[in-house]
N, C-alpha and C. Protein backbone atom coordinates (compact mmCIF):
# COMPACT_ATOMS: atom_id res chain seq x y z
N UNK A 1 40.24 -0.36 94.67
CA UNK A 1 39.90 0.96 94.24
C UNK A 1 40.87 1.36 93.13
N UNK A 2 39.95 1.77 91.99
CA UNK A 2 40.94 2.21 90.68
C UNK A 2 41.66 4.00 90.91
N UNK A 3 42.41 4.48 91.16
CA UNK A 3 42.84 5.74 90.73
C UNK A 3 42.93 6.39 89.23
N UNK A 4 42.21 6.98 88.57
CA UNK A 4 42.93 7.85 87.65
C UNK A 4 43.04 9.16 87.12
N UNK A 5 43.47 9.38 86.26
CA UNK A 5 43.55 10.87 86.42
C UNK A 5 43.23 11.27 84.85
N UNK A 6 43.16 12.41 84.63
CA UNK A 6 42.47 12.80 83.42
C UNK A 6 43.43 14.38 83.19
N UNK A 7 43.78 14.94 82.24
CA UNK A 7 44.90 15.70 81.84
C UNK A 7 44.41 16.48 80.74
N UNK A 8 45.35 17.59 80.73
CA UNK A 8 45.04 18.26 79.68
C UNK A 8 43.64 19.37 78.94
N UNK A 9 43.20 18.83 77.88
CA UNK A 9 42.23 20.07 77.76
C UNK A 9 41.04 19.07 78.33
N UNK A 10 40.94 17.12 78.01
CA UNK A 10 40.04 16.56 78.87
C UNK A 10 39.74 17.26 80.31
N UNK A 11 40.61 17.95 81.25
CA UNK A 11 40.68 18.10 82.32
C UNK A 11 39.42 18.67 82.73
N UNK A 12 39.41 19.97 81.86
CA UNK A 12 38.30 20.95 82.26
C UNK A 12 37.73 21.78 80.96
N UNK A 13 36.88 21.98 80.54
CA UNK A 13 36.80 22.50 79.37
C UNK A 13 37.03 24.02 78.80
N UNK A 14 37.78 24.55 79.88
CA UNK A 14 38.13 26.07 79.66
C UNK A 14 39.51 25.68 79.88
N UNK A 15 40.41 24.78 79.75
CA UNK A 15 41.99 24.38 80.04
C UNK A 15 41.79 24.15 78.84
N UNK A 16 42.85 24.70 77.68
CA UNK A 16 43.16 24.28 76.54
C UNK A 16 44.94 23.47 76.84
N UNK A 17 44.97 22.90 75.45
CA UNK A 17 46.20 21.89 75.93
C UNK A 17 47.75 22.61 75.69
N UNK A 18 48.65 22.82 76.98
CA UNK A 18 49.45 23.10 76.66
C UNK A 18 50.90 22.29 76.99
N UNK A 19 52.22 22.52 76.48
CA UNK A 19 52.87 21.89 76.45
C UNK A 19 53.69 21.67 78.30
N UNK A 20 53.46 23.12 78.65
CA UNK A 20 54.17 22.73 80.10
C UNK A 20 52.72 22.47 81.34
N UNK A 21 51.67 22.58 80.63
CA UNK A 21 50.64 22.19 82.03
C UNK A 21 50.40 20.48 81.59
N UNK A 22 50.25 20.01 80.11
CA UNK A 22 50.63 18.92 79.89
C UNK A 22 51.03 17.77 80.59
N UNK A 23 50.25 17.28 81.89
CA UNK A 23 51.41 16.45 83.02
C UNK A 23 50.67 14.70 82.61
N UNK A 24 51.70 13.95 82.56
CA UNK A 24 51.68 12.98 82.18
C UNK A 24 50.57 12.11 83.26
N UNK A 25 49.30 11.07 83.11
CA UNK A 25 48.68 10.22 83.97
C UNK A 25 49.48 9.99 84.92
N UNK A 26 48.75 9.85 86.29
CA UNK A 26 49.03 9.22 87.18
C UNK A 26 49.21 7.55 86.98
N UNK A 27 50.38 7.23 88.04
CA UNK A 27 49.93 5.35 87.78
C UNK A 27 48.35 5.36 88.18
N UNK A 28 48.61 3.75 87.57
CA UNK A 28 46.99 3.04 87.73
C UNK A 28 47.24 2.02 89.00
N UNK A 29 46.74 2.32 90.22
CA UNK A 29 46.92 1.65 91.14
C UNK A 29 46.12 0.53 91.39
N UNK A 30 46.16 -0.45 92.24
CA UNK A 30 45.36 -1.70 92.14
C UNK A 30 44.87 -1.57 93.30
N UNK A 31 43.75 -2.17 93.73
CA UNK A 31 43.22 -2.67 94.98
C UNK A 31 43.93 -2.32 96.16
N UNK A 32 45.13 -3.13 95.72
CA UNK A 32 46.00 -3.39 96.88
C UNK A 32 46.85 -2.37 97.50
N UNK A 33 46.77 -1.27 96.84
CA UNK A 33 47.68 -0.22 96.65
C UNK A 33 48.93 -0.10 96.03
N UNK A 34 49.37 -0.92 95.18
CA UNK A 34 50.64 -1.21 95.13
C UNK A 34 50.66 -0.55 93.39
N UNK A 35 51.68 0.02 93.19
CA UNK A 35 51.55 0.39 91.52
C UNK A 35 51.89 -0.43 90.64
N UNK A 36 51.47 -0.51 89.39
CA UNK A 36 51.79 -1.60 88.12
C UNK A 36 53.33 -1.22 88.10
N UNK A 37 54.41 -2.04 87.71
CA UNK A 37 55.65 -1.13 87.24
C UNK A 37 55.53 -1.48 85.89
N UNK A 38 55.77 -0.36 84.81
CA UNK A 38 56.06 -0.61 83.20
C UNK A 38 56.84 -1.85 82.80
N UNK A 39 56.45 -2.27 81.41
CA UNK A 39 56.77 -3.93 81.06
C UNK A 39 58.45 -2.82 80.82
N UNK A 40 59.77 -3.26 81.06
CA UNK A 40 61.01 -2.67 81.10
C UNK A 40 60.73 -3.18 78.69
N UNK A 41 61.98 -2.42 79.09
CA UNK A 41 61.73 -1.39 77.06
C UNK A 41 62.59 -2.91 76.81
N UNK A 42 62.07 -4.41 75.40
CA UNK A 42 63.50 -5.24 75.37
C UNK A 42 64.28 -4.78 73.83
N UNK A 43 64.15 -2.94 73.81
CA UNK A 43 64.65 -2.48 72.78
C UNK A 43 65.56 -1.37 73.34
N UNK A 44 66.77 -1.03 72.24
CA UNK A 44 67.31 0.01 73.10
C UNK A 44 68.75 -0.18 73.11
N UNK A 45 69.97 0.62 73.52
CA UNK A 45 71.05 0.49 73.93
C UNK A 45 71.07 -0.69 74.85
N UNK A 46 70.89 -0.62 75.78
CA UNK A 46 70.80 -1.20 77.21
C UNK A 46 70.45 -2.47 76.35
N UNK A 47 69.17 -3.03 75.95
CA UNK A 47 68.92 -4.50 75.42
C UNK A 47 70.15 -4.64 74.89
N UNK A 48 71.10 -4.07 74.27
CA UNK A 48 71.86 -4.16 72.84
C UNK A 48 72.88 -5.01 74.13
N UNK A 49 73.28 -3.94 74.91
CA UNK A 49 74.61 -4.12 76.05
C UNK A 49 74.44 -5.49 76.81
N UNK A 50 73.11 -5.72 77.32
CA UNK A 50 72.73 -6.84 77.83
C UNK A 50 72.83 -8.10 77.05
N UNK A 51 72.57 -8.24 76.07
CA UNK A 51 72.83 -8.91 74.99
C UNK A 51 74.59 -9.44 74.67
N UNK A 52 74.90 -8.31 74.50
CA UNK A 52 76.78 -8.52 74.39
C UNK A 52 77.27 -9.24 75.29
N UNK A 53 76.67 -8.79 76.53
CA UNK A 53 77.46 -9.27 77.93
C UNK A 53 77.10 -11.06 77.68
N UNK A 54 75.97 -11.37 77.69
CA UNK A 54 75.95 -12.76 77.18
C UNK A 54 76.97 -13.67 76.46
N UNK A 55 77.35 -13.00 75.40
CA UNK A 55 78.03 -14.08 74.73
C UNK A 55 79.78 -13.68 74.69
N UNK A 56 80.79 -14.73 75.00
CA UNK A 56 82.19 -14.67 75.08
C UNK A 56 82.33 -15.13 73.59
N UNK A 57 83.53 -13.55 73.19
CA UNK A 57 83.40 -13.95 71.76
C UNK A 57 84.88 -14.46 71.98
N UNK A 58 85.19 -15.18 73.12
CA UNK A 58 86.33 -16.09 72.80
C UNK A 58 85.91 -17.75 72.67
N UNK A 59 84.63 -17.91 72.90
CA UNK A 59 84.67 -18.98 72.97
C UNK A 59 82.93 -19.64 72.27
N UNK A 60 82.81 -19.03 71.24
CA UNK A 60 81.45 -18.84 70.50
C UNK A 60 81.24 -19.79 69.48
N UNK A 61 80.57 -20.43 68.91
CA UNK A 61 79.87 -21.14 67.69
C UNK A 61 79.59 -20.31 67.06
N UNK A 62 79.44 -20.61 65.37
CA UNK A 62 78.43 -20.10 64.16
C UNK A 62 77.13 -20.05 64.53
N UNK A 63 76.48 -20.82 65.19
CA UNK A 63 75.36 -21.00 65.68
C UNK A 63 74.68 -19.85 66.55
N UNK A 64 75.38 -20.11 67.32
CA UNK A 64 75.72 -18.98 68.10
C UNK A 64 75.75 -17.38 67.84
N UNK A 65 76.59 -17.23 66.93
CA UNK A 65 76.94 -15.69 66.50
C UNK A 65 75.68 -15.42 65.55
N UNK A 66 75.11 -16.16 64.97
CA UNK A 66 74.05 -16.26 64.06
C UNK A 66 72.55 -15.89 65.13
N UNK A 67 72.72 -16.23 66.10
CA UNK A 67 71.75 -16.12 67.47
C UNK A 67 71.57 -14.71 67.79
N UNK A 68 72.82 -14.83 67.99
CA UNK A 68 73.12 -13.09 69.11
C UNK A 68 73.21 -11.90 67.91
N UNK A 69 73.59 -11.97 66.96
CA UNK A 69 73.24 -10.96 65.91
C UNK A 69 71.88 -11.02 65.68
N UNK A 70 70.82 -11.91 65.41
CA UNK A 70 69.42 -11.91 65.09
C UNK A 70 69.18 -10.63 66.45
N UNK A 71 69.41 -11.48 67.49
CA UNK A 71 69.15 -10.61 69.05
C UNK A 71 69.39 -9.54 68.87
N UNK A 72 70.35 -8.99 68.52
CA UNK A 72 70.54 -7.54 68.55
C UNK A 72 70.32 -6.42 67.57
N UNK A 73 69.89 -7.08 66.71
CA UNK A 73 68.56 -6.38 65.41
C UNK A 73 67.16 -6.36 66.17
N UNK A 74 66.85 -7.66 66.50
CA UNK A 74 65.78 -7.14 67.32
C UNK A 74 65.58 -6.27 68.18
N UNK A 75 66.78 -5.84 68.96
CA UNK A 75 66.90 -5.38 70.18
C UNK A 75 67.21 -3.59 69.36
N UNK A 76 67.43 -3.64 68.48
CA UNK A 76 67.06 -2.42 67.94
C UNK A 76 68.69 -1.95 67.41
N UNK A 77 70.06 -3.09 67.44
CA UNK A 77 71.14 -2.21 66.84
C UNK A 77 71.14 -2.24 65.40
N UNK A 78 71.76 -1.81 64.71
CA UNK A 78 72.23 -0.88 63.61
C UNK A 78 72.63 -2.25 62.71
N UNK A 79 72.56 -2.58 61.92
CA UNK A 79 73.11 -3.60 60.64
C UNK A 79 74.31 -2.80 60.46
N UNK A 80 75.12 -2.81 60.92
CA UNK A 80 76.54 -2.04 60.33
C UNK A 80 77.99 -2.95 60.00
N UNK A 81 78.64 -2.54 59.60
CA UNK A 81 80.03 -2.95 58.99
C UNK A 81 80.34 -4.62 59.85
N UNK A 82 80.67 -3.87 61.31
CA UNK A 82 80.83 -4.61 62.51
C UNK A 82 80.09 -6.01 62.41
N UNK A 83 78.57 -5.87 62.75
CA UNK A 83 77.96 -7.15 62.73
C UNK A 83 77.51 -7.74 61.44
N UNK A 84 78.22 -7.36 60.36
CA UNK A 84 78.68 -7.98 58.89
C UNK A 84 79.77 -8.89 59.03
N UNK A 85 80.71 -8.01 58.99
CA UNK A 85 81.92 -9.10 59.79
C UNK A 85 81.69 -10.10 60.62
N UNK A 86 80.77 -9.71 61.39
CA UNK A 86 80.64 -10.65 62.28
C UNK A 86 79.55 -11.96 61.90
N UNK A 87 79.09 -11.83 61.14
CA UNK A 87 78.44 -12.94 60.15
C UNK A 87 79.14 -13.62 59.63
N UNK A 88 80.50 -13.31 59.10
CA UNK A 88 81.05 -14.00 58.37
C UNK A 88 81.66 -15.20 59.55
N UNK A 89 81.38 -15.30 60.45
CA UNK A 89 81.85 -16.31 61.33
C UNK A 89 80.91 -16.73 61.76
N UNK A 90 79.62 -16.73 61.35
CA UNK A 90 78.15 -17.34 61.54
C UNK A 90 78.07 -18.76 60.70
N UNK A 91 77.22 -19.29 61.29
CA UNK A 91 76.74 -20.61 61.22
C UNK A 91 76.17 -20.65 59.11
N UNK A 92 75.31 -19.48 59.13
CA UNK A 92 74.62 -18.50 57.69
C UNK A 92 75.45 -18.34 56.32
N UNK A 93 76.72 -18.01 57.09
CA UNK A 93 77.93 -17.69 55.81
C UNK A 93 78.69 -18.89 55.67
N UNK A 94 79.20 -19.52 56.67
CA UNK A 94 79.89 -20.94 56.72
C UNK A 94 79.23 -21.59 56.12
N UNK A 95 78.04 -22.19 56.52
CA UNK A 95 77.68 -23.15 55.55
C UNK A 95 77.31 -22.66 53.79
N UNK A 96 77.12 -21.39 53.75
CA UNK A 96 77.35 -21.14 52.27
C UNK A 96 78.16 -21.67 51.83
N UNK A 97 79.80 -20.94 52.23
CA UNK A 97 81.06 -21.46 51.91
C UNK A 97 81.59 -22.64 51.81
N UNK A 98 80.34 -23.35 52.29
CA UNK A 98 80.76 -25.17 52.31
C UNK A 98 79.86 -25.69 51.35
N UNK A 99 79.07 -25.16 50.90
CA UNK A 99 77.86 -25.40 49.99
C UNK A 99 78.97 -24.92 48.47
N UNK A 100 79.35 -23.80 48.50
CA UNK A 100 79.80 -23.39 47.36
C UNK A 100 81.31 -23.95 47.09
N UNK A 101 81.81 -24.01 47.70
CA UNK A 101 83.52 -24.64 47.70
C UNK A 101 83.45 -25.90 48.12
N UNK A 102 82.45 -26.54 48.77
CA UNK A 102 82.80 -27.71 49.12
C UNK A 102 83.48 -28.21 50.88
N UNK A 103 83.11 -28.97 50.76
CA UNK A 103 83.76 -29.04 52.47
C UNK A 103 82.38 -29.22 54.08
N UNK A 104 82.89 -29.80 54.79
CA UNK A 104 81.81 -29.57 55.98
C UNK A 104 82.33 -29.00 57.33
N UNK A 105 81.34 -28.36 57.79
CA UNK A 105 81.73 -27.60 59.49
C UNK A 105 80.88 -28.50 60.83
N UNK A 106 80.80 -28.06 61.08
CA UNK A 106 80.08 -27.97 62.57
C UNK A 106 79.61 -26.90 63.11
N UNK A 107 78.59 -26.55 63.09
CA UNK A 107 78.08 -25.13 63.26
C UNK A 107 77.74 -24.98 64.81
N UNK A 108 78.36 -25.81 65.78
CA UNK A 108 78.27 -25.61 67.30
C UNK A 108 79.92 -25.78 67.76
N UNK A 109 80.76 -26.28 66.76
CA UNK A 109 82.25 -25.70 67.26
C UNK A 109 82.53 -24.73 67.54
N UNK A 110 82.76 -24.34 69.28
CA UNK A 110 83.63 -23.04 69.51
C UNK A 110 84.68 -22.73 68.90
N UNK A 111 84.62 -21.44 68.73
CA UNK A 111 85.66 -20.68 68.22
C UNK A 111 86.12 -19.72 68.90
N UNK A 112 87.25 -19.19 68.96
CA UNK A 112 87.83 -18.18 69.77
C UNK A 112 88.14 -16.49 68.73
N UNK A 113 87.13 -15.64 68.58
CA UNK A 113 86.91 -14.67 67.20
C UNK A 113 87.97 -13.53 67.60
N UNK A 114 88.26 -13.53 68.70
CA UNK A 114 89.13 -12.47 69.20
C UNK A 114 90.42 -13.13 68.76
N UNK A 115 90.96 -14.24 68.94
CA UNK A 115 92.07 -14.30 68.88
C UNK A 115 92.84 -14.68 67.33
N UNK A 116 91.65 -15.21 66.42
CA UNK A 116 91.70 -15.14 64.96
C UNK A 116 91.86 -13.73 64.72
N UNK A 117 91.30 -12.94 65.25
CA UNK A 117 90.69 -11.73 64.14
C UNK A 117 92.23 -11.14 64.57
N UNK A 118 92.71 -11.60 65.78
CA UNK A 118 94.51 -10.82 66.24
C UNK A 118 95.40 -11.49 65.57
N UNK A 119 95.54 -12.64 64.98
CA UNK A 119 96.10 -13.60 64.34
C UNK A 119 95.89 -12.79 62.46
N UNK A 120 94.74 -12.72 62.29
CA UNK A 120 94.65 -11.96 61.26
C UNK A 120 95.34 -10.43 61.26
N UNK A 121 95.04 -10.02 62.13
CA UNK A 121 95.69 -8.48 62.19
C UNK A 121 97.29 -8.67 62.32
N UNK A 122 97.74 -9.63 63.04
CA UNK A 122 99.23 -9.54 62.78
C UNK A 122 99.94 -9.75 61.63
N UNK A 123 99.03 -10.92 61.03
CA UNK A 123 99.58 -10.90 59.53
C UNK A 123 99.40 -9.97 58.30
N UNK A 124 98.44 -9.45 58.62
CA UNK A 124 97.91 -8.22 57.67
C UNK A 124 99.04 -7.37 57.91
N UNK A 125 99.83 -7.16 58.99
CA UNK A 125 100.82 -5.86 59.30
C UNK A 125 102.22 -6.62 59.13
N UNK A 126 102.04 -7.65 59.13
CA UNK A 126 103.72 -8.58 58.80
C UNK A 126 103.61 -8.74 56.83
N UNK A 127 102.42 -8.60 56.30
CA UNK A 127 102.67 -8.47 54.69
C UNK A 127 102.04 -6.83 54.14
N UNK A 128 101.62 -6.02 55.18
CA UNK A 128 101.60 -4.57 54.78
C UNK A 128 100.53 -4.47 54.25
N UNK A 129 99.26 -5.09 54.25
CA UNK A 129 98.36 -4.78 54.04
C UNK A 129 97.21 -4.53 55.06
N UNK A 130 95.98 -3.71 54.90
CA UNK A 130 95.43 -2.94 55.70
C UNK A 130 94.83 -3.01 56.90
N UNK A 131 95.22 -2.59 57.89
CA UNK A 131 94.41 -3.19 59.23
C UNK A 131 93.56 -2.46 59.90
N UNK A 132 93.03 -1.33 59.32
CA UNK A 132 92.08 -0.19 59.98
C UNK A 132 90.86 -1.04 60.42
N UNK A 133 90.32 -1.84 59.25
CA UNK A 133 88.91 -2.91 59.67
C UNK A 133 89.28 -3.37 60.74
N UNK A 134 90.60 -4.53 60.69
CA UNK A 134 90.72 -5.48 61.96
C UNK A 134 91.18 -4.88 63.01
N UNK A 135 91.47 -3.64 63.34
CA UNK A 135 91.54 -3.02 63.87
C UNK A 135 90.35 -2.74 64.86
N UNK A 136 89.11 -2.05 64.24
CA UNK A 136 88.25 -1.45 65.01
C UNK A 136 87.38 -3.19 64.97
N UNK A 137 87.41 -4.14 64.11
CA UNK A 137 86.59 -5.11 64.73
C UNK A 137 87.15 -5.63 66.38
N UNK A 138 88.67 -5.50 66.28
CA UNK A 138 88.69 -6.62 67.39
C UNK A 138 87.94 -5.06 68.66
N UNK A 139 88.00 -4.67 68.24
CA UNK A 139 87.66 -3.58 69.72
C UNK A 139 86.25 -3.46 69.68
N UNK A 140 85.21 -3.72 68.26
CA UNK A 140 84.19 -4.13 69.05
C UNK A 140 83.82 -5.41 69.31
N UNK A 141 84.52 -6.55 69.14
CA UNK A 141 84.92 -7.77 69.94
C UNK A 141 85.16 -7.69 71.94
N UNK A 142 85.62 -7.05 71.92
CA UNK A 142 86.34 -6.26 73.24
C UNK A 142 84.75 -5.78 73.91
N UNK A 143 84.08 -5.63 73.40
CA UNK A 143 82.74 -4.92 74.04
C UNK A 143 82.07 -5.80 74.28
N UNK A 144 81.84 -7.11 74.02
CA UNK A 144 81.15 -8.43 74.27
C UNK A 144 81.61 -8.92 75.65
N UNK A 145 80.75 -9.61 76.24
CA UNK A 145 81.43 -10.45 77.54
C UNK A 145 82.51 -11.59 77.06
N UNK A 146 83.41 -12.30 78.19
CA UNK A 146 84.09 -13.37 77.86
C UNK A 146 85.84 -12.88 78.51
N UNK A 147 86.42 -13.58 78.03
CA UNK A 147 87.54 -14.12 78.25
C UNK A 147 88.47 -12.29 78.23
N UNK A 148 89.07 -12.53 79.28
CA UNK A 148 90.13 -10.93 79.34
C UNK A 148 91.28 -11.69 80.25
N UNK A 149 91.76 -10.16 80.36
CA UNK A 149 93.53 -10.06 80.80
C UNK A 149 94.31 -11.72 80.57
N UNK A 150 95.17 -11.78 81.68
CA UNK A 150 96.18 -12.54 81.02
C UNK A 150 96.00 -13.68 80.11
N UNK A 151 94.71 -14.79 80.63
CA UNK A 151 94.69 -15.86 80.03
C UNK A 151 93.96 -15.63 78.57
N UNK A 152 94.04 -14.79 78.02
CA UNK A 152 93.73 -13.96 76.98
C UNK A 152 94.83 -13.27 75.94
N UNK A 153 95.65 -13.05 76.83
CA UNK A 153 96.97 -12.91 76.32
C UNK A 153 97.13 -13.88 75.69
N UNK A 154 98.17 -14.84 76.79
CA UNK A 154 98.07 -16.25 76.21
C UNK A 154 97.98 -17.22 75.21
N UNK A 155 96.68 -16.58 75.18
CA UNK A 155 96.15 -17.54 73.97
C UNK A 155 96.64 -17.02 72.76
N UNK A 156 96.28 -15.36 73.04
CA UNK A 156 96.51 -14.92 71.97
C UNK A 156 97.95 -14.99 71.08
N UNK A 157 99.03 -14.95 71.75
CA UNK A 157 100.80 -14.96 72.14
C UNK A 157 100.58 -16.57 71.28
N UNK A 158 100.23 -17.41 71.89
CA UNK A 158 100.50 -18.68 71.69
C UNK A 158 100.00 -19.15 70.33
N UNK A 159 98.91 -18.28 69.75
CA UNK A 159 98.20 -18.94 68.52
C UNK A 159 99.04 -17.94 67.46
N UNK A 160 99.19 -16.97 67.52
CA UNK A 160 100.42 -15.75 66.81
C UNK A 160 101.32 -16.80 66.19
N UNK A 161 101.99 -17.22 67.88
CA UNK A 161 103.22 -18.07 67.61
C UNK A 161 102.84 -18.74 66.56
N UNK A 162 102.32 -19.90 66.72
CA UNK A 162 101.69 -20.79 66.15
C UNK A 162 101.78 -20.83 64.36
N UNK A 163 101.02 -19.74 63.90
CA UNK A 163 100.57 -19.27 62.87
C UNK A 163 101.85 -18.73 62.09
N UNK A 164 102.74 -18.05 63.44
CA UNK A 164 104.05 -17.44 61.70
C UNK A 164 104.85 -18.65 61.93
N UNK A 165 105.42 -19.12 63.00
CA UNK A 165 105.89 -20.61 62.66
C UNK A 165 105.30 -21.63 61.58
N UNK A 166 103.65 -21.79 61.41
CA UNK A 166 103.53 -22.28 60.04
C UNK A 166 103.80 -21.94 58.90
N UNK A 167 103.79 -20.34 59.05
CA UNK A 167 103.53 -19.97 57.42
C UNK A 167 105.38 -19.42 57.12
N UNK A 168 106.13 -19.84 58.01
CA UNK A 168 107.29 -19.55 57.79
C UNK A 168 108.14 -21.01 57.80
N UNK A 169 107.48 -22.24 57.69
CA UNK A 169 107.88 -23.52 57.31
C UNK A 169 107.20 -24.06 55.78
N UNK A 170 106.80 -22.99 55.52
CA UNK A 170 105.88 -22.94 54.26
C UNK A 170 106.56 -22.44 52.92
C-alpha cells in the first residue's frame, strides 16, 4: 500500500499557498511499512570532514593528495589558498617540476607534509622571513586524520634536528 499526501493550494481548492500551512510530503511508505530513508547529502561540510579524516597528512603520496583534493571539490569545499598549497605537494605540480627542471619522483612515495611544512616554518623564523602562511597551513594540516601527540613530536624534533645540522655544515 502506497501512502501519500498532497499539500498546499493542491490540497483543496479554496487553500491558497502559504508559507506556515506549507507542510512538507509525508514519507512514501512501501508495502512493507517500512519508510524509504533519503540517499544521505555526498556534498557538504560533513562530506568535506569525512573526507579529511581519511587521509594522514603525515604519511601521504602526491598521488594521493592529488585524490583527496579532487574529493573535496567534489564534496563541495572552497578552492582556497590552503588546498593550493596543498597541491604543491601533489603528484600534478611535482611532476611539472620534473618536466620543467628536470629530474624524476615517484608519485606514490609517502611523505610526511606536517613535518616538512614545521621544518619549513622553523627555518623561515631562524632567517626572518614570513611565517603567517606556514603558519595557518600546518593547522589546517592538523584538521586531517593521521599521526598526533608524541610520536609526532618526534619526528618532528628529529627532522628540525636534522635539517639545521645540515644547513649549518653548509
Amino acid at each position: 500500500m502506497y501512502i501519500t499526501q498532497t499539500h498546499g493550494a493542491a490540497a483543496h481548492p479554496l487553500m491558497r499557498a502559504h508559507p506556515a500551512r506549507d507542510i512538507p510530503p509525508a514519507p512514501t511508505f512501501q508495502t512493507d511499512q517500512t519508510a524509504v530513508p533519503p540517499e544521505p547529502d555526498p556534498t557538504g561540510p560533513a562530506a568535506v570532514a569525512l573526507i579529511k579524516s581519511e587521509y594522514d597528512m603525515t604519511n601521504i603520496s602526491p598521488r594521493e593528495v592529488d585524490e583527496m583534493v579532487d574529493r573535496m571539490i567534489k564534496a563541495g569545499d572552497d578552492m582556497n589558498g590552503d588546498l593550493l598549497m596543498l597541491l604543491t605537494h601533489g603528484e600534478g605540480f611535482r611532476q611539472h617540476l620534473a618536466n620543467t627542471f628536470g629530474g624524476t619522483f615517484d608519485p606514490n612515495e609517502k611523505q610526511d607534509l606536517v613535518a616538512q611544512s614545521k621544518v619549513q616554518l622553523q627555518l623561515a623564523k631562524q632567517f626572518g622571513d614570513p611565517t603567517e602562511y606556514l603558519t595557518r597551513f600546518i593547522a589546517f594540516l592538523d584538521t586531517f586524520g593521521g599521526q598526533s601527540g608524541e610520536a609526532a613530536q618526534i619526528s618532528e624534533t628529529s627532522t628540525v634536528a636534522a635539517i639545521v645540522r645540515a644547513n649549518a655544515s653548509t
